[in-house]
C-alpha atoms as a PDB file:
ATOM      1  CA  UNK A   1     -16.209 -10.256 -14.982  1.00  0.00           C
ATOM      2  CA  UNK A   2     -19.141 -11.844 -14.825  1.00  0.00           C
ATOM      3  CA  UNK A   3     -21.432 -13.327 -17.842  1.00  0.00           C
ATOM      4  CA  UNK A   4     -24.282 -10.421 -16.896  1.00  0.00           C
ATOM      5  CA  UNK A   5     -21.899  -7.671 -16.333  1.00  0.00           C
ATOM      6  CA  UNK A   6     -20.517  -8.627 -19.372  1.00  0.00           C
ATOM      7  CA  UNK A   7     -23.418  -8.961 -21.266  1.00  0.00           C
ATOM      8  CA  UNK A   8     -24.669  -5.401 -20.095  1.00  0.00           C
ATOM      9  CA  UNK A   9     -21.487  -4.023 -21.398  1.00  0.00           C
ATOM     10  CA  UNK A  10     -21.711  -5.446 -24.615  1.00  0.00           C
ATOM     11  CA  UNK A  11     -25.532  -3.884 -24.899  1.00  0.00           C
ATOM     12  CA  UNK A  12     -24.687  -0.496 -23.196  1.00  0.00           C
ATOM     13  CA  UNK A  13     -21.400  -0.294 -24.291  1.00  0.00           C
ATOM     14  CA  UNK A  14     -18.399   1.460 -22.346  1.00  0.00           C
ATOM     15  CA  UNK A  15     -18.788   3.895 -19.854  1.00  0.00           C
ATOM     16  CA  UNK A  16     -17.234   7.027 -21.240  1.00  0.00           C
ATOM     17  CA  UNK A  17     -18.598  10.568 -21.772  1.00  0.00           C
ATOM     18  CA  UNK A  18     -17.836  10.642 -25.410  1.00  0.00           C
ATOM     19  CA  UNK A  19     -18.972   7.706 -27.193  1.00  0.00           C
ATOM     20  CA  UNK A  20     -17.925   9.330 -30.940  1.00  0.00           C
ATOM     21  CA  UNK A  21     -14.345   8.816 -29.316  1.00  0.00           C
ATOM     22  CA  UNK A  22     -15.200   5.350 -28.050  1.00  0.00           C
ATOM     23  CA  UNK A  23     -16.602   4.038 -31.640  1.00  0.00           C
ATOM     24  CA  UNK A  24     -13.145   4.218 -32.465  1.00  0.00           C
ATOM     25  CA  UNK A  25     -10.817   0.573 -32.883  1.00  0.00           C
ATOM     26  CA  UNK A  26      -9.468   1.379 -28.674  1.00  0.00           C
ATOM     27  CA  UNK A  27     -12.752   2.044 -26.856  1.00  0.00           C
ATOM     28  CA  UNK A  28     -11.107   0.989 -23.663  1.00  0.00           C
ATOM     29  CA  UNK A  29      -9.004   4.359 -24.139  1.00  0.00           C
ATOM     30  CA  UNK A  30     -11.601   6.063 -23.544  1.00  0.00           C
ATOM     31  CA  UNK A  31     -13.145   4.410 -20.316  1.00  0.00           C
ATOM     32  CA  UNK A  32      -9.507   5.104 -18.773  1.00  0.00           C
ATOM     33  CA  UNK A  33     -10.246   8.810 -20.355  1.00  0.00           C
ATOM     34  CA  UNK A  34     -13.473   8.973 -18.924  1.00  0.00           C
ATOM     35  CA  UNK A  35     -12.530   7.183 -15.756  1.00  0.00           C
ATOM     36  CA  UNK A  36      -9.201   9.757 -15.376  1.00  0.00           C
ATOM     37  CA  UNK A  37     -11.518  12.917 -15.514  1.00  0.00           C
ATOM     38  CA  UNK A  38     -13.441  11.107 -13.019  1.00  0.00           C
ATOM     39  CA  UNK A  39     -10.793  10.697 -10.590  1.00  0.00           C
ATOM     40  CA  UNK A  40      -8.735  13.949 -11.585  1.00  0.00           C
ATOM     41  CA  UNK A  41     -12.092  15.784 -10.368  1.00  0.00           C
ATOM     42  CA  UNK A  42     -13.189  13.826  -7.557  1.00  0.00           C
ATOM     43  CA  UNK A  43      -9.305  13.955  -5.919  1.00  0.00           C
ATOM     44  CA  UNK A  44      -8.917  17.879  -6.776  1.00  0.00           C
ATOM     45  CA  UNK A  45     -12.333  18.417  -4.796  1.00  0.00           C
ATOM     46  CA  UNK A  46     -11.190  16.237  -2.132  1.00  0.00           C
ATOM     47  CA  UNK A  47      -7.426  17.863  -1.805  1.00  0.00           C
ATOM     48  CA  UNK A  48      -9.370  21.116  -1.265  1.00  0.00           C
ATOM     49  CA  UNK A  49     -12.400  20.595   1.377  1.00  0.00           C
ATOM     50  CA  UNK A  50      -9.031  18.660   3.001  1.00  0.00           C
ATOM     51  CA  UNK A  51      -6.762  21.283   3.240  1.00  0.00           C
ATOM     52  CA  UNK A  52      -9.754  23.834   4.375  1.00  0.00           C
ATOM     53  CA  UNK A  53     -10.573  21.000   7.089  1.00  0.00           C
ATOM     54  CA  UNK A  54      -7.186  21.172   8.205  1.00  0.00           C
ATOM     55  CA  UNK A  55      -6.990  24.714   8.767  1.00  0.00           C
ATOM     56  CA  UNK A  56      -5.879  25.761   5.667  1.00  0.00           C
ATOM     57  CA  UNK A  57      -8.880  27.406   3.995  1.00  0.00           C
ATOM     58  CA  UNK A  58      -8.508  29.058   0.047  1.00  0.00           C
ATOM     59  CA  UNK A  59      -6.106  26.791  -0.989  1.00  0.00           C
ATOM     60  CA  UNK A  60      -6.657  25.299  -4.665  1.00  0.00           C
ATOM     61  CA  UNK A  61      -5.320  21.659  -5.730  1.00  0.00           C
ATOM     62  CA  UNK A  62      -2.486  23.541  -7.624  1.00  0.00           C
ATOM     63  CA  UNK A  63      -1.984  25.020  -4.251  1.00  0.00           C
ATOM     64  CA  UNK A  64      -2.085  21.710  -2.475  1.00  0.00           C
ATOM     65  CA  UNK A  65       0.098  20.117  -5.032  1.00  0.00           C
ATOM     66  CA  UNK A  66       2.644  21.932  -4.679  1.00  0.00           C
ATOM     67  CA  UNK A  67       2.515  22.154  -0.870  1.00  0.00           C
ATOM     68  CA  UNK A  68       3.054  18.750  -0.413  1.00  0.00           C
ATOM     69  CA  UNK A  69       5.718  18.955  -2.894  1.00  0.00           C
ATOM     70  CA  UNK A  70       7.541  21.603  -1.169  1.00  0.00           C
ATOM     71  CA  UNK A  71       7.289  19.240   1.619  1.00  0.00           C
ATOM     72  CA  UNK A  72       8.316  16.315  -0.194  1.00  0.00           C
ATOM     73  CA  UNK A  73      11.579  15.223   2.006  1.00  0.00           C
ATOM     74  CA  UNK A  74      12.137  18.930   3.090  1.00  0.00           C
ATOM     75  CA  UNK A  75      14.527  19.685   1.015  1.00  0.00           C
ATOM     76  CA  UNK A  76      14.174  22.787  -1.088  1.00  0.00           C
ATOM     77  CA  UNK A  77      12.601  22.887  -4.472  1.00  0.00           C
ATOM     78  CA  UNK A  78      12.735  24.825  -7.444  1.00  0.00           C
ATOM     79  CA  UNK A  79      10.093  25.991 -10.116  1.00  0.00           C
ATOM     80  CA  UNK A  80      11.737  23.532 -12.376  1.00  0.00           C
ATOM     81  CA  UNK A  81      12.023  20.571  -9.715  1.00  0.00           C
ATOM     82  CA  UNK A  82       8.228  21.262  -8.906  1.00  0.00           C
ATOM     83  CA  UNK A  83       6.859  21.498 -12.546  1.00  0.00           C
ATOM     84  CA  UNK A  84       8.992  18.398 -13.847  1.00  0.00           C
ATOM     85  CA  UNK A  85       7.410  16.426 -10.677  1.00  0.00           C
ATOM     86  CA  UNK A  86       4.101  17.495 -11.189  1.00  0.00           C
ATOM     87  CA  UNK A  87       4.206  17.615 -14.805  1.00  0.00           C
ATOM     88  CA  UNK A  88       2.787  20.846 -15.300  1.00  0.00           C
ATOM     89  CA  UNK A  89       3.773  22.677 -18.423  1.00  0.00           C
ATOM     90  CA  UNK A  90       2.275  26.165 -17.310  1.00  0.00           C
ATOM     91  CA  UNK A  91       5.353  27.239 -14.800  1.00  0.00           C
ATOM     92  CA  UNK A  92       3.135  30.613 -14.370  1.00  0.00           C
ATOM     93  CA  UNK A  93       0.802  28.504 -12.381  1.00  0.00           C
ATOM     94  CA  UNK A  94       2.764  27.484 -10.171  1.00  0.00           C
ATOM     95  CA  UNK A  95       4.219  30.497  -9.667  1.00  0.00           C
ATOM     96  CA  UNK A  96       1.327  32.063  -8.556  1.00  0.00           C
ATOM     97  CA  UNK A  97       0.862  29.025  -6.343  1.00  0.00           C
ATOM     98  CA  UNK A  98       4.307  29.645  -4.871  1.00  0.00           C
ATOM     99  CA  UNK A  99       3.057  33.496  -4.008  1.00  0.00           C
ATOM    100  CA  UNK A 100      -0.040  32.427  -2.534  1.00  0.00           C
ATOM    101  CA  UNK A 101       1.547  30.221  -0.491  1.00  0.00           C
ATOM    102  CA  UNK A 102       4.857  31.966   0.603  1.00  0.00           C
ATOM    103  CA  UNK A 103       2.079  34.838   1.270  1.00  0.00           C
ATOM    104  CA  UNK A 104      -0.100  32.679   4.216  1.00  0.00           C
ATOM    105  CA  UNK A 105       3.212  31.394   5.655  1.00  0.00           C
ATOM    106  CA  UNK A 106       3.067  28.038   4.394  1.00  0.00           C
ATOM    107  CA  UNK A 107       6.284  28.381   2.500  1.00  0.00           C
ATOM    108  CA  UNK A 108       9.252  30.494   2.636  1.00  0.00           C
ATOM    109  CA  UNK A 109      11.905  31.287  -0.277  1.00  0.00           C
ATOM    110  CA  UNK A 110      15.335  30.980  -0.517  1.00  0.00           C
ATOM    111  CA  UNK A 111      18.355  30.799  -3.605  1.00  0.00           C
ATOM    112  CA  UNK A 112      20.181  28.551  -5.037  1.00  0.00           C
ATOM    113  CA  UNK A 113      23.110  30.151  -7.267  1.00  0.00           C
ATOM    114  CA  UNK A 114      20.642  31.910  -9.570  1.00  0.00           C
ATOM    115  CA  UNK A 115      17.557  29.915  -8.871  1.00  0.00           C
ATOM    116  CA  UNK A 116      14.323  30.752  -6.498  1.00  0.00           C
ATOM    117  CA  UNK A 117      13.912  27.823  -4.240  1.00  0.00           C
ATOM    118  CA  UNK A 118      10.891  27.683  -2.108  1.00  0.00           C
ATOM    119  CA  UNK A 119      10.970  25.459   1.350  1.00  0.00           C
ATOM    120  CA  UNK A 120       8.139  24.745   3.528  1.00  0.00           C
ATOM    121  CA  UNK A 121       7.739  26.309   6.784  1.00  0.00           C
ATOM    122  CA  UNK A 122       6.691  24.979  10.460  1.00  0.00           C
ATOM    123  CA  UNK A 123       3.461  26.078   9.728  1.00  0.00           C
ATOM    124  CA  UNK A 124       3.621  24.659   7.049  1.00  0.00           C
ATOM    125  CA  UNK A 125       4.781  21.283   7.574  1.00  0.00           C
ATOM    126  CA  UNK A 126       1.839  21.295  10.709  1.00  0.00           C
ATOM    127  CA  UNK A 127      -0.834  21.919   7.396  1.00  0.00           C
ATOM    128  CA  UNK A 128       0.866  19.173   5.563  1.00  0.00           C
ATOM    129  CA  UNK A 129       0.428  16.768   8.967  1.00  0.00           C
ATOM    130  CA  UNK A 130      -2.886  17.303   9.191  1.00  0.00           C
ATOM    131  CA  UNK A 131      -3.983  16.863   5.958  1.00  0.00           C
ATOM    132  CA  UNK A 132      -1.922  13.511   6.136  1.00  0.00           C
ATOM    133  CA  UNK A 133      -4.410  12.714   9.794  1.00  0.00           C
ATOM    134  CA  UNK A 134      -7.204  13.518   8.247  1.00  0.00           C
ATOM    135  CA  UNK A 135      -6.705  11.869   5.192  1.00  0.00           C
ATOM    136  CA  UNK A 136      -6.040   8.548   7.029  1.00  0.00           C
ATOM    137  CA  UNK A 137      -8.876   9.054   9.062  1.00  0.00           C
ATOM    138  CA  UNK A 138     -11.205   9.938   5.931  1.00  0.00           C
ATOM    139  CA  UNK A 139      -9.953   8.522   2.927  1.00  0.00           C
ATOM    140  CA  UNK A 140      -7.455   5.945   3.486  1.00  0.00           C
ATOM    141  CA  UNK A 141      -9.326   4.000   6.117  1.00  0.00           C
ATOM    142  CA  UNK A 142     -12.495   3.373   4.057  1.00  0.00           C
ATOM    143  CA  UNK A 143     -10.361   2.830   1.100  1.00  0.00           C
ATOM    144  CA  UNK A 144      -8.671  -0.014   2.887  1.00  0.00           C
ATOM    145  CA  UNK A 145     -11.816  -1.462   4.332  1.00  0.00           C
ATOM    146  CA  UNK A 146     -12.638  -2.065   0.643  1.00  0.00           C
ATOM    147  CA  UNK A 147      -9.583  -4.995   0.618  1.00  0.00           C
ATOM    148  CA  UNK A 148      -8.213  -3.447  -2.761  1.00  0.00           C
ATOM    149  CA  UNK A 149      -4.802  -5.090  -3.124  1.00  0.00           C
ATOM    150  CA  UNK A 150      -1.836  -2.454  -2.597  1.00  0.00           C
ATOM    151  CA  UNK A 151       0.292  -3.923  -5.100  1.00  0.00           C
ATOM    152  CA  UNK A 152      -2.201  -3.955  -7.869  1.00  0.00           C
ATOM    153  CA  UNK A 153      -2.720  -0.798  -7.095  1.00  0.00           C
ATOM    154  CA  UNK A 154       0.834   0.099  -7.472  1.00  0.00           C
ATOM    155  CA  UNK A 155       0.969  -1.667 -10.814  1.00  0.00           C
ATOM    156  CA  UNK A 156      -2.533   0.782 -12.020  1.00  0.00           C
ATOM    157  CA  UNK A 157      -0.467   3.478 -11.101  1.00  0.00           C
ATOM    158  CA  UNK A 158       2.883   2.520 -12.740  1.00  0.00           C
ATOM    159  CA  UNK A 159       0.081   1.652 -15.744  1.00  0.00           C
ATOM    160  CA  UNK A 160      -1.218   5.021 -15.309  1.00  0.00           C
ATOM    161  CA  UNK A 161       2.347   7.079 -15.682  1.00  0.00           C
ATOM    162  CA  UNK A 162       3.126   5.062 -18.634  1.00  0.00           C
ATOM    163  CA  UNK A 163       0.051   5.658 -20.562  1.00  0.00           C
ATOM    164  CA  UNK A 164       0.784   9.826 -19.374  1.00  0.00           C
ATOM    165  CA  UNK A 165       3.939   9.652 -20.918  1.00  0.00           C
ATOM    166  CA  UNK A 166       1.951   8.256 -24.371  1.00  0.00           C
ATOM    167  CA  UNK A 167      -0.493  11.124 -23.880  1.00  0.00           C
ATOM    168  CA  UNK A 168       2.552  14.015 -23.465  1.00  0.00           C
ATOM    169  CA  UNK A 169       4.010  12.539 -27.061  1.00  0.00           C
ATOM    170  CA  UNK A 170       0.838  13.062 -28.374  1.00  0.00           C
ATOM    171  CA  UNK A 171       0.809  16.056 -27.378  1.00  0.00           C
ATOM    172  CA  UNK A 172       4.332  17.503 -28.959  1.00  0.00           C
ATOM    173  CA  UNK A 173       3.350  15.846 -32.269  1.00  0.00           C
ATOM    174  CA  UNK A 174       0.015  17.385 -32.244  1.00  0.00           C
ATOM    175  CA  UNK A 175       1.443  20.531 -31.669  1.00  0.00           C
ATOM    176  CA  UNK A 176       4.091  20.317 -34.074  1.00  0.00           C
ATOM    177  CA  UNK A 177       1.182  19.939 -36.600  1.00  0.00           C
END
């Protein structure tokens, strides 16, 4: 960093959108918290004008989620395998997502034993390739004209799922309170 960058952050202070959770003793917490919403936003915004771009108009992020995740190496999923992936707590949501999905032909559903699976359909799998062409087209290309190194970028995100897993402990004790 360098010495006027750093000396503006020193005056300023972090970048976060709380700074009564920032005066804390780990203020850097909350410029990843800050930085997370950020992102979170920006990439549920883009997943949807994406998907409608493609030809797949009304989807949510949810939706889009678990699309791709249905998708993910086209094998069937379950509720379960889709919620423990995604890390969603609220199975209802995805549930609904499932519905909406299974409903414009994107998905179809299936058993296992006792359990619903959901698998993704042709038309399906053509959504999920376009989204993948236009998102190499529209996001990946500038991203890599920016020379960000891929494997520090794998090591953010391997930084990132650690930190979640901090955040989902948290969680339990604080509702065990």
């Amino acid at each position: 960093m360098s010495d006027k960058v750093e000396e503006t952050r020193r005056t300023i202070g972090p970048v976060v959108s709380a700074a009564h959770l920032a005066s804390g003793a780990m203020p850097a917490l909350s410029e990843i918290e800050f930085a997370v919403t950020m992102m979170v936003n920006a990439y549920h915004r883009w997943m949807v004008r994406c998907m409608a771009a493609s030809g797949s108009e009304g989807l949510s992020a949810l939706d889009t989620l678990v699309l791709h995740s249905v998708n993910h190496r086209g094998r069937a999923k379950t509720l379960a395998d889709i919620c423990l992936v995604l890390n969603i707590e609220d199975t209802h949501t995805v549930t609904y997502a499932l519905k909406k999905l299974e409903k414009a032909g994107l998905i179809s559903s299936g058993r296992r034993g006792k359990e619903k699976t959901a698998e993704i359909t042709k038309a399906g799998e053509t959504a999920c390739l376009e989204y993948r062409r236009l998102r190499e087209a529209l996001l990946v290309e500038p991203m890599k004209a920016l020379g960000l190194d891929e494997n520090e970028l794998s090591k953010l995100a391997a930084t990132l799922r650690l930190v979640s897993g901090n955040y989902d402990q948290a969680a339990r004790a604080a509702a065990a309170m």
